[in-house]
PDB file of N, CA and C in Angstrom:
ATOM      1  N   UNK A   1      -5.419  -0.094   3.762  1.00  0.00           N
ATOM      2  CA  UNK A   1      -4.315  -0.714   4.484  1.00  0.00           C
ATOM      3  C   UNK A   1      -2.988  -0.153   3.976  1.00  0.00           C
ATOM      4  N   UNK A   2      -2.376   0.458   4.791  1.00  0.00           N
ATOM      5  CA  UNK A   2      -0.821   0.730   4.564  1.00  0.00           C
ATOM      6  C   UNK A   2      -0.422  -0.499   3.772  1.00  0.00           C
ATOM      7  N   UNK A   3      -0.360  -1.614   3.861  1.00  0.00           N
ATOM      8  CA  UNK A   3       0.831  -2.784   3.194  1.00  0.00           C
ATOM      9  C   UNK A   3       0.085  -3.001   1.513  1.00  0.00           C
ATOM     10  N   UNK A   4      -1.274  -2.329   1.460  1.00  0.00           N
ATOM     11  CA  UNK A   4      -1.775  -2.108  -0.035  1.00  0.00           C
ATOM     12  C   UNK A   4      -1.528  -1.143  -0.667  1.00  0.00           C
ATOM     13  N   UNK A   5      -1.423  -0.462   0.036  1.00  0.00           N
ATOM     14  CA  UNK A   5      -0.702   1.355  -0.413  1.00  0.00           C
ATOM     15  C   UNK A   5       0.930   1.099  -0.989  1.00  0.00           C
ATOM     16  N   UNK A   6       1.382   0.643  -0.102  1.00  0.00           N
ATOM     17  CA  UNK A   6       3.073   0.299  -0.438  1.00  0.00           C
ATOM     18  C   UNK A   6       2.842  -0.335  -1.624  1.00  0.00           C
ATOM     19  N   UNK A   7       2.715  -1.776  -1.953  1.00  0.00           N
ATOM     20  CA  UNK A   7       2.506  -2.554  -2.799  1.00  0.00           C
ATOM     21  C   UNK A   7       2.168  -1.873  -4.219  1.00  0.00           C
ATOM     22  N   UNK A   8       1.157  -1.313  -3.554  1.00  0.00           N
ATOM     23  CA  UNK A   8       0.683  -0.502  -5.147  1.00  0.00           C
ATOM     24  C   UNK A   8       1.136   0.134  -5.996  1.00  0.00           C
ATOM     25  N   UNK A   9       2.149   1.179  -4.791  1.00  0.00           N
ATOM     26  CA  UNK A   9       3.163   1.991  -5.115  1.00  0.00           C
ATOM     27  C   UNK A   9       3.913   1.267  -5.944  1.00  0.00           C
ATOM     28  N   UNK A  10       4.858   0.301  -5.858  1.00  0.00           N
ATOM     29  CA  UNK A  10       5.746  -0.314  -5.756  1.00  0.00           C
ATOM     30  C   UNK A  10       5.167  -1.122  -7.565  1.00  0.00           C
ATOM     31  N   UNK A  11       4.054  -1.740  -7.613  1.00  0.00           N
ATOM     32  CA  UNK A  11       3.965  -1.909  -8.797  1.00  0.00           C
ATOM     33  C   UNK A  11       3.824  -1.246  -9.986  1.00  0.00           C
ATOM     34  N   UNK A  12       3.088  -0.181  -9.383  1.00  0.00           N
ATOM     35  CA  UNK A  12       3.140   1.364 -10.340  1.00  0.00           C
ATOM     36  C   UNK A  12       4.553   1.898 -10.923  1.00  0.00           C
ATOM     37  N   UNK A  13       5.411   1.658 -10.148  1.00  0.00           N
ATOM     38  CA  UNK A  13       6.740   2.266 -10.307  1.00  0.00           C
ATOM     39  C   UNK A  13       7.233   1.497 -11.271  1.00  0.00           C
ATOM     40  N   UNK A  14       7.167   0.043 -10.924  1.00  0.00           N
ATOM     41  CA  UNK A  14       7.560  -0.866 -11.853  1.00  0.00           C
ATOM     42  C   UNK A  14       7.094  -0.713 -13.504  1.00  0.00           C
ATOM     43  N   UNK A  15       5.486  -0.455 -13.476  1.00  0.00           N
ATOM     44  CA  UNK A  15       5.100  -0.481 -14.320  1.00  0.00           C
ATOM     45  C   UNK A  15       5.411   0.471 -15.333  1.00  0.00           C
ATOM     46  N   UNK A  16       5.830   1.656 -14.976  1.00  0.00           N
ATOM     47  CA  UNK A  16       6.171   2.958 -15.327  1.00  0.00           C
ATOM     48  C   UNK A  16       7.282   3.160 -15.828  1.00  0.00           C
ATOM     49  N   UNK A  17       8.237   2.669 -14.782  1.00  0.00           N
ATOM     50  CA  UNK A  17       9.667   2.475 -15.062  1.00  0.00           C
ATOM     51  C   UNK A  17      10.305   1.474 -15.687  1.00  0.00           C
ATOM     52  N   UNK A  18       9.517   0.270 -15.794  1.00  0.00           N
ATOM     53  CA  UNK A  18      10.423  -0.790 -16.191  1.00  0.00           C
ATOM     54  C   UNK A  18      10.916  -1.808 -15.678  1.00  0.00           C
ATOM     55  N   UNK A  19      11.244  -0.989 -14.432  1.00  0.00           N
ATOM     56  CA  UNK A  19      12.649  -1.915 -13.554  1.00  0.00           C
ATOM     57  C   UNK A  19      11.968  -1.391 -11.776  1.00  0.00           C
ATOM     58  N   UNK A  20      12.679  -1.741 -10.792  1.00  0.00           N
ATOM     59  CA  UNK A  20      12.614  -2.203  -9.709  1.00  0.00           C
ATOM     60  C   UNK A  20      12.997  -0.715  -9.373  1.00  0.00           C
ATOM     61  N   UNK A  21      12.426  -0.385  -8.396  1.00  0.00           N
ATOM     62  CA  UNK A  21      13.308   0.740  -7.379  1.00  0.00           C
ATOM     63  C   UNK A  21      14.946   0.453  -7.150  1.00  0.00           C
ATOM     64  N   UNK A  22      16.208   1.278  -6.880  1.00  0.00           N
ATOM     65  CA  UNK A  22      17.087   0.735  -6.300  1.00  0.00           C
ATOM     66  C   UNK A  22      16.650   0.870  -4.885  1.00  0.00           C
ATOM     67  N   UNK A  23      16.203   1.697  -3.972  1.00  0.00           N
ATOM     68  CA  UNK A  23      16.217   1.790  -2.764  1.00  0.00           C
ATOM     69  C   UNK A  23      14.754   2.741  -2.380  1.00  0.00           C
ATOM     70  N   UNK A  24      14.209   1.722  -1.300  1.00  0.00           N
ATOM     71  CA  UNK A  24      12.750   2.080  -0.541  1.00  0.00           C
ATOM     72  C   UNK A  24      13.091   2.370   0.802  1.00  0.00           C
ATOM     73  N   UNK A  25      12.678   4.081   1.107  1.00  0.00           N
ATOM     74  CA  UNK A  25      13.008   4.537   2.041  1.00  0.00           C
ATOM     75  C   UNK A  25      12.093   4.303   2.792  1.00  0.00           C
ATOM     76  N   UNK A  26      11.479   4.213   4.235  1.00  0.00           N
ATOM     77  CA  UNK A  26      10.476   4.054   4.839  1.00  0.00           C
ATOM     78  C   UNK A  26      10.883   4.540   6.399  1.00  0.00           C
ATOM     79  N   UNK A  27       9.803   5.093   7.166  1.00  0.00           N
ATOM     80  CA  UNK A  27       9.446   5.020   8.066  1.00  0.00           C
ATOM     81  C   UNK A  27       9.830   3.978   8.981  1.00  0.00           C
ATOM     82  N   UNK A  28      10.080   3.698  10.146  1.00  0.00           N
ATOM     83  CA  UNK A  28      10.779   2.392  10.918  1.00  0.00           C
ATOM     84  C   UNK A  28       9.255   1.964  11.089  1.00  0.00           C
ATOM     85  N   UNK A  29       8.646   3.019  11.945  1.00  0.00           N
ATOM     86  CA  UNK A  29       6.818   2.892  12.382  1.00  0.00           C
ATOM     87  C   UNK A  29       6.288   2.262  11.123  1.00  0.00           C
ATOM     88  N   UNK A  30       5.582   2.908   9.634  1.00  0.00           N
ATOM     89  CA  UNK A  30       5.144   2.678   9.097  1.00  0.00           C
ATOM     90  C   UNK A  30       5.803   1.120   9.060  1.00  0.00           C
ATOM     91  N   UNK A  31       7.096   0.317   8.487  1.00  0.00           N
ATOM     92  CA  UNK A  31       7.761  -0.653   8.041  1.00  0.00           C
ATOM     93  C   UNK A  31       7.256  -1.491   9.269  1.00  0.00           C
ATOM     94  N   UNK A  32       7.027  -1.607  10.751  1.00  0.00           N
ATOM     95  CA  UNK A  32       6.625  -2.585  11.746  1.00  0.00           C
ATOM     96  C   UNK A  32       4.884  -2.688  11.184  1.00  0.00           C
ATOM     97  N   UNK A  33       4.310  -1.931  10.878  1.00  0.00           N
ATOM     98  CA  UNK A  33       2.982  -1.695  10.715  1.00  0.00           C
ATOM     99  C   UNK A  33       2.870  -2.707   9.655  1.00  0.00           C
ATOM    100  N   UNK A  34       3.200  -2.838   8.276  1.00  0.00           N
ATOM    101  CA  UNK A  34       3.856  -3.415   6.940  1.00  0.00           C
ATOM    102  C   UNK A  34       3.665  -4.669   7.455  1.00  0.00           C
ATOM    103  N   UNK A  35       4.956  -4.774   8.039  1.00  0.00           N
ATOM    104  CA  UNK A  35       4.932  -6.034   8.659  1.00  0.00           C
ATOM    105  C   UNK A  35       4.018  -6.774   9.296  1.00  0.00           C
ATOM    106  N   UNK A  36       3.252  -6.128   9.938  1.00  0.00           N
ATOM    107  CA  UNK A  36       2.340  -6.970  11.065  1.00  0.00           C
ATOM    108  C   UNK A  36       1.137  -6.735   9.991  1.00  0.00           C
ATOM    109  N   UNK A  37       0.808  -6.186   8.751  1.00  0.00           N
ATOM    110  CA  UNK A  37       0.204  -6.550   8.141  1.00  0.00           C
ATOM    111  C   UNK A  37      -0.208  -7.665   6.992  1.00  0.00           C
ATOM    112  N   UNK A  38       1.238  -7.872   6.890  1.00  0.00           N
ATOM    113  CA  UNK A  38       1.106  -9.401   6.066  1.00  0.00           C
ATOM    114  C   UNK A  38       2.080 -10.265   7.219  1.00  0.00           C
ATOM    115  N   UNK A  39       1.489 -10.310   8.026  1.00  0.00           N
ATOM    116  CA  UNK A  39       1.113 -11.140   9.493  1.00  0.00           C
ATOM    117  C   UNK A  39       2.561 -12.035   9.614  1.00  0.00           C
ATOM    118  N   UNK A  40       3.879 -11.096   9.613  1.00  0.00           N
ATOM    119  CA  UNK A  40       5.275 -11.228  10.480  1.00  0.00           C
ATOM    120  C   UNK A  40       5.201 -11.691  12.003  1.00  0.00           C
ATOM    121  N   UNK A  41       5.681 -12.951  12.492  1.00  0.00           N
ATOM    122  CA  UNK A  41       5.975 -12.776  13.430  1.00  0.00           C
ATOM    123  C   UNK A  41       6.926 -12.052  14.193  1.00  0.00           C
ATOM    124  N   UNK A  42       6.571 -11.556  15.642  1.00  0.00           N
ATOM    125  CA  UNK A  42       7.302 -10.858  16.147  1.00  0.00           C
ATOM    126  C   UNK A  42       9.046 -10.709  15.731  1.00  0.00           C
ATOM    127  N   UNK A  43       9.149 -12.189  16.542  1.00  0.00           N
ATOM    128  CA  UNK A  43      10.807 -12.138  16.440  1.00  0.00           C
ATOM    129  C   UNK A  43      11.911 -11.609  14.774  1.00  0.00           C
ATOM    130  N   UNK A  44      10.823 -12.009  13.749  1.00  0.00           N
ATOM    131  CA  UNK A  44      10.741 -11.675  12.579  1.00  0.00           C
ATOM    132  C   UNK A  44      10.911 -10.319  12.037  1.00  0.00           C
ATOM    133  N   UNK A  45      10.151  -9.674  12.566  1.00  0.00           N
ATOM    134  CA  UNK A  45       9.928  -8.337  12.669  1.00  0.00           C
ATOM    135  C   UNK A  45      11.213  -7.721  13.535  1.00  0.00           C
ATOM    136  N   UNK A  46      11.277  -8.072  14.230  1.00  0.00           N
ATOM    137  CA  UNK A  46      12.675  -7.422  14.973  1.00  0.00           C
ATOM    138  C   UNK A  46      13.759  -7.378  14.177  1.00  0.00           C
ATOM    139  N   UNK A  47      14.221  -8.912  13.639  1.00  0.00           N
ATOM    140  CA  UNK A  47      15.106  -8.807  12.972  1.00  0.00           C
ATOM    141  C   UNK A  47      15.302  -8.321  12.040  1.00  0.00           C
ATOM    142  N   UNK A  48      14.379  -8.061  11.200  1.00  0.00           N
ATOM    143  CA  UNK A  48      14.342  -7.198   9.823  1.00  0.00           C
ATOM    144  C   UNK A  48      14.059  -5.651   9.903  1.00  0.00           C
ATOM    145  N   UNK A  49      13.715  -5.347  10.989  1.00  0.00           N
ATOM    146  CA  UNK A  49      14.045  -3.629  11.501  1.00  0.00           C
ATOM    147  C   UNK A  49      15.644  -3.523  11.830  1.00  0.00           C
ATOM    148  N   UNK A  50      16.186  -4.495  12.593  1.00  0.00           N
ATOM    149  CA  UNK A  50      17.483  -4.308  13.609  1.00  0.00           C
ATOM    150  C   UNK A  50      18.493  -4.689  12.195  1.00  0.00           C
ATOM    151  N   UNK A  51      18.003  -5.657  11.155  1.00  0.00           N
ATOM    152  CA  UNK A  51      18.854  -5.716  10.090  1.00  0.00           C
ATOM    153  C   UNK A  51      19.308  -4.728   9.105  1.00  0.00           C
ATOM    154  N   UNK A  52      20.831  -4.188   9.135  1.00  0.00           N
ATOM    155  CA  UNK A  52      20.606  -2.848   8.144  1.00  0.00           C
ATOM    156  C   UNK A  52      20.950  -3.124   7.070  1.00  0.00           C
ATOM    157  N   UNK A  53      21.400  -4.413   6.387  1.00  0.00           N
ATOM    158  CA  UNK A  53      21.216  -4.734   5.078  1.00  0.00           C
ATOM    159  C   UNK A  53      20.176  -5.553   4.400  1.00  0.00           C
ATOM    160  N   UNK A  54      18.853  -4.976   4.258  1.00  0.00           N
ATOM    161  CA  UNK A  54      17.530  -5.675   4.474  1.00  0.00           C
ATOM    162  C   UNK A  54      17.341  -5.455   2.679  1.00  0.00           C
ATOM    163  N   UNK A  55      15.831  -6.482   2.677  1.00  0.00           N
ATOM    164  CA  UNK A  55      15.438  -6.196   1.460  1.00  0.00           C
ATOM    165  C   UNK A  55      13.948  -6.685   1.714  1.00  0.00           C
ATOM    166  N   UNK A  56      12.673  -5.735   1.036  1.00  0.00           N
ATOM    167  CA  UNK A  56      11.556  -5.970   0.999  1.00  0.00           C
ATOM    168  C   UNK A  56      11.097  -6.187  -0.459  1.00  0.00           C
ATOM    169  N   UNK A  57      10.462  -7.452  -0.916  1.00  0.00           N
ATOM    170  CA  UNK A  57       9.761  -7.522  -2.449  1.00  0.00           C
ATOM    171  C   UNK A  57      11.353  -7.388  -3.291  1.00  0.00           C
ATOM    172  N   UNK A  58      12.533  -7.345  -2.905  1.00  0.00           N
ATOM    173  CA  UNK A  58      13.497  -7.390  -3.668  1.00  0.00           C
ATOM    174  C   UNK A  58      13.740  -6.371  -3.733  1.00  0.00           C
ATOM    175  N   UNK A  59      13.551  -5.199  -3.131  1.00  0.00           N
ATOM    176  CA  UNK A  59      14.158  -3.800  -2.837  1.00  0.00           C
ATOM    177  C   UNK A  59      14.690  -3.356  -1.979  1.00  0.00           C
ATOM    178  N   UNK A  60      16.164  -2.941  -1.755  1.00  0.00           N
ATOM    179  CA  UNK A  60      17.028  -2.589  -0.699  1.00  0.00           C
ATOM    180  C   UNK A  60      15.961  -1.497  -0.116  1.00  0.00           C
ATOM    181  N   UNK A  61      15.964  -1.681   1.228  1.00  0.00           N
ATOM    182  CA  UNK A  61      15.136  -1.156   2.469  1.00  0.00           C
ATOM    183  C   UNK A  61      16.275   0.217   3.048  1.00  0.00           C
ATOM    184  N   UNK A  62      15.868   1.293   3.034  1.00  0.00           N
ATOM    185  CA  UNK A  62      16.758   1.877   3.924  1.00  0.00           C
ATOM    186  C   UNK A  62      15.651   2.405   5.008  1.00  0.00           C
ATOM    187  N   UNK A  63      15.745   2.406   6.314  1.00  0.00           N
ATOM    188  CA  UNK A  63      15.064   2.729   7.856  1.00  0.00           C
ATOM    189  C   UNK A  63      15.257   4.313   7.853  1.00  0.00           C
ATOM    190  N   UNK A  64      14.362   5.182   7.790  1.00  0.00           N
ATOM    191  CA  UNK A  64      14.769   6.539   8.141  1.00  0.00           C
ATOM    192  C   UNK A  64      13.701   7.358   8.928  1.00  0.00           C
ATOM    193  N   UNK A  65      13.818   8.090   9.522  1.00  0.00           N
ATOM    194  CA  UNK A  65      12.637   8.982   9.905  1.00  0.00           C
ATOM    195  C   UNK A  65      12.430  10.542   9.583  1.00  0.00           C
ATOM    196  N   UNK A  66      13.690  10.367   8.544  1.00  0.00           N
ATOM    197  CA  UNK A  66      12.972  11.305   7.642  1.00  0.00           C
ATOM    198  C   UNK A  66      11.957  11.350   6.572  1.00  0.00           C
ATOM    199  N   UNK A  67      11.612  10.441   6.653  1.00  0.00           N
ATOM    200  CA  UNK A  67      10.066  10.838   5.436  1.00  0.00           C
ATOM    201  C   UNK A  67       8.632   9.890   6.643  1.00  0.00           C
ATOM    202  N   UNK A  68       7.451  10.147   6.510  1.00  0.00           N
ATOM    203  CA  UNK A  68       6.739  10.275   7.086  1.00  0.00           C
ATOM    204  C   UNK A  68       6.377   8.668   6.786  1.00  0.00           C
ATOM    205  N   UNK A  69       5.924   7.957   5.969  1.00  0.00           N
ATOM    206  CA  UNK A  69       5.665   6.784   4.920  1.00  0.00           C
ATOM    207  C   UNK A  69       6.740   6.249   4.375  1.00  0.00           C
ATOM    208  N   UNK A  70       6.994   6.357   3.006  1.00  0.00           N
ATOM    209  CA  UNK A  70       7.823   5.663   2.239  1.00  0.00           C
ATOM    210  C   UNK A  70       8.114   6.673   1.269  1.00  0.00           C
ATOM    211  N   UNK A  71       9.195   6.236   0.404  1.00  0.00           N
ATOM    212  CA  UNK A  71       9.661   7.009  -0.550  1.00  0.00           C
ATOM    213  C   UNK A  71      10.460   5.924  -1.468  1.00  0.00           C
ATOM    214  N   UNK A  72      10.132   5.776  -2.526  1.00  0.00           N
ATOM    215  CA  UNK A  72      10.950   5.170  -3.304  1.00  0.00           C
ATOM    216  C   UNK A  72      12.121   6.055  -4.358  1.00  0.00           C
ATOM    217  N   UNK A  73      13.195   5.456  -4.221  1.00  0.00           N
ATOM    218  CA  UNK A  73      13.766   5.957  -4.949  1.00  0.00           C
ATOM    219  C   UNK A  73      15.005   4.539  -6.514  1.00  0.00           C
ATOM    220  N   UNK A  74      15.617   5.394  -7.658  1.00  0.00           N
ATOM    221  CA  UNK A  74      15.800   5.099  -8.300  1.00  0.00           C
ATOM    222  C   UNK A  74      17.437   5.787  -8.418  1.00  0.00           C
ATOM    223  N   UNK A  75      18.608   4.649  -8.546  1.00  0.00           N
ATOM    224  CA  UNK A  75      19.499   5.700  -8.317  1.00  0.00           C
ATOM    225  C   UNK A  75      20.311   5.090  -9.593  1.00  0.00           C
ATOM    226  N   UNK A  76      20.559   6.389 -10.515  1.00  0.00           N
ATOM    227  CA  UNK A  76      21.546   5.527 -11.486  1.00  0.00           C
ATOM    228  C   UNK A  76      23.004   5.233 -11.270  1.00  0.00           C
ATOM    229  N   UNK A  77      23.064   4.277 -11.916  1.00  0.00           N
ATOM    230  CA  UNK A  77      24.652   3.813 -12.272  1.00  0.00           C
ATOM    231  C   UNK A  77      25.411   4.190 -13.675  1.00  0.00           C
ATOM    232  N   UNK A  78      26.438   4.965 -12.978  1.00  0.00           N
ATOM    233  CA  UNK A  78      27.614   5.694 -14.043  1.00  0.00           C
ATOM    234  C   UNK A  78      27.879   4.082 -14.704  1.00  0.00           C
ATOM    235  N   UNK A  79      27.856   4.282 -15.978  1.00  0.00           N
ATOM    236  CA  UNK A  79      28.810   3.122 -16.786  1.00  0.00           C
ATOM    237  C   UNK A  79      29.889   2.893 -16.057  1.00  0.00           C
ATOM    238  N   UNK A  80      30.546   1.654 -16.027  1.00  0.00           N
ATOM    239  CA  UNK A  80      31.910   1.108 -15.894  1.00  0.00           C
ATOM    240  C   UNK A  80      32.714   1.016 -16.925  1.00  0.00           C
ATOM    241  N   UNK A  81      33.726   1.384 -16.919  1.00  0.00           N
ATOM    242  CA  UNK A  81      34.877   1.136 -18.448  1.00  0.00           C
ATOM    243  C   UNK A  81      35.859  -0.079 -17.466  1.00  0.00           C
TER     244      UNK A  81
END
């Protein structure tokens, strides 16, 4: 199942890294699929595609169709003075 694949990902990273992804790139297709796999209702699903400040499992969502699946990424932060 795609929404076990993600997940897995997603804890692996954690586990590895420490900390949370800053930002999970995904597929719009794959992300409706996701969804209707841990059983979103429709209207639900709309809104959280059509929403562009989203968050999945506590990870900023960005919608792209450039990558095929998902892509997680990790983005650092310059210190603040």
């Amino acid at each position: 199942m795609m929404c076990e694949e993600l997940l897995q990902a997603l804890v692996q990273y954690q586990m590895q890294q420490g900390e949370k992804p800053s930002t999970l790139r995904l597929n719009q297709d794959y992300y409706r699929t996701v969804l209707e796999q841990l059983a979103y209702p429709d209207w639900l699903m709309e809104k959280k595609i059509k929403n562009l400040d989203q968050t999945f499992l506590g990870v900023q969502v960005e919608l792209t169709s450039e990558v095929e699946t998902f892509e997680i990424r990790r983005i650092k932060k310059l210190a603040e003075f």
